[in-house]
Protein backbone atom coordinates (compact mmCIF):
# COMPACT_ATOMS: atom_id res chain seq x y z
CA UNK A 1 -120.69 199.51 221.17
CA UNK A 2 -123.28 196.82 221.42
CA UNK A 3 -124.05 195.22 217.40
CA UNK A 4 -126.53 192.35 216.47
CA UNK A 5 -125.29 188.76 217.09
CA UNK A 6 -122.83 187.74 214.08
CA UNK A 7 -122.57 184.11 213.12
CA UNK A 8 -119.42 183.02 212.22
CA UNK A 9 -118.84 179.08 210.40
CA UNK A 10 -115.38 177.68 209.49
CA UNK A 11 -114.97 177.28 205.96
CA UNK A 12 -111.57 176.07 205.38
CA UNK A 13 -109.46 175.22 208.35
CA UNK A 14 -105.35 175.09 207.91
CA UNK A 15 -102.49 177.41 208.43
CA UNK A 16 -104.33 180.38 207.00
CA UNK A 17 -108.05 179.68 207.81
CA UNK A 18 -110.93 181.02 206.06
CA UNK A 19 -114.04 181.98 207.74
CA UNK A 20 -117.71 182.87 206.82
CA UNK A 21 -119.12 185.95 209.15
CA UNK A 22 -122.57 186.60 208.73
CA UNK A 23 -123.41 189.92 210.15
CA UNK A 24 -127.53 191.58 210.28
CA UNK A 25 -125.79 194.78 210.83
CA UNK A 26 -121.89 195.86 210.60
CA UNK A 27 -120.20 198.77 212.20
CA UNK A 28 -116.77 200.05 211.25
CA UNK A 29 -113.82 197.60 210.80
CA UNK A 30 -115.99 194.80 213.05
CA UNK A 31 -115.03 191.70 211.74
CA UNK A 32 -111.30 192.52 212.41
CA UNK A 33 -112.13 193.63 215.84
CA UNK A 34 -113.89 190.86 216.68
CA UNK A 35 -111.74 188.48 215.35
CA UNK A 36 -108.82 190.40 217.22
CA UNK A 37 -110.32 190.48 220.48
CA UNK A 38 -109.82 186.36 219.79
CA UNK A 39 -106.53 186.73 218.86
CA UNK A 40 -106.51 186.28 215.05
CA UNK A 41 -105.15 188.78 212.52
CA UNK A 42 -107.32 189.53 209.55
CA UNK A 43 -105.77 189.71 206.29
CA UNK A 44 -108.58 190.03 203.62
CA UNK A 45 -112.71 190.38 203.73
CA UNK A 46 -114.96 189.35 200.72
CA UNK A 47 -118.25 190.82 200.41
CA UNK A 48 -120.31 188.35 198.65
CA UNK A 49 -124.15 189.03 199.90
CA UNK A 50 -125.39 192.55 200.44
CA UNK A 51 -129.08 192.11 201.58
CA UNK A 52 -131.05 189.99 199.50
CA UNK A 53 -128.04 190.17 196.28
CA UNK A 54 -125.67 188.14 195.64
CA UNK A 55 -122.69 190.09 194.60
CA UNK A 56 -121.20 187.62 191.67
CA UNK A 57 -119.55 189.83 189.57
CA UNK A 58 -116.01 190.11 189.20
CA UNK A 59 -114.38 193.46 190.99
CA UNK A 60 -115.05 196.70 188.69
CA UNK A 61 -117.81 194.80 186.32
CA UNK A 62 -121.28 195.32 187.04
CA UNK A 63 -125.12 194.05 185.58
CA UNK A 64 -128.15 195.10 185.55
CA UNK A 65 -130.92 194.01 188.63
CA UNK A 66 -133.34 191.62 187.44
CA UNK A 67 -136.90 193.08 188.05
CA UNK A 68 -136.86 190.64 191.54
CA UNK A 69 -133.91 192.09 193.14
CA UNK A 70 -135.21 195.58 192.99
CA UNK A 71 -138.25 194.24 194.75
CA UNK A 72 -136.81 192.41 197.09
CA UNK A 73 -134.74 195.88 197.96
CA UNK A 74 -137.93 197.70 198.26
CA UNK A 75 -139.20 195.52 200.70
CA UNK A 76 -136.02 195.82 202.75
């Protein structure tokens, strides 16, 4: 299945590297197809944009969206 173009930056490089993946559009399990199709074995994914938010909250916690992020989903 054809996706969108996904750029992909190296964050930390060493034994265990860490990449950023920016995707416009994800499908099921992508990044660790793509990055197996290379050869690599992915062992965790963080989230930490969805759209226009930033998601910096710790895991189960939550806050409210400032008037601005609801508008920037609208537009969306």
């Amino acid at each position: 299945m054809k996706t969108s173009p996904a750029k992909i930056r190296l964050v930390q490089d060493g034994a265990n590297p860490w990449y950023e993946v920016i995707l416009i559009e994800g499908r099921n399990r992508q990044i660790r197809r793509m990055f197996q199709r290379v050869g690599f074995m992915v062992e965790k994914i963080k989230r930490v944009q969805l759209g226009p938010l930033l998601l910096d909250v710790p895991p189960g916690k939550y806050r409210p969206l400032t008037v601005r992020e609801v508008a920037q989903l609208k537009n969306i």
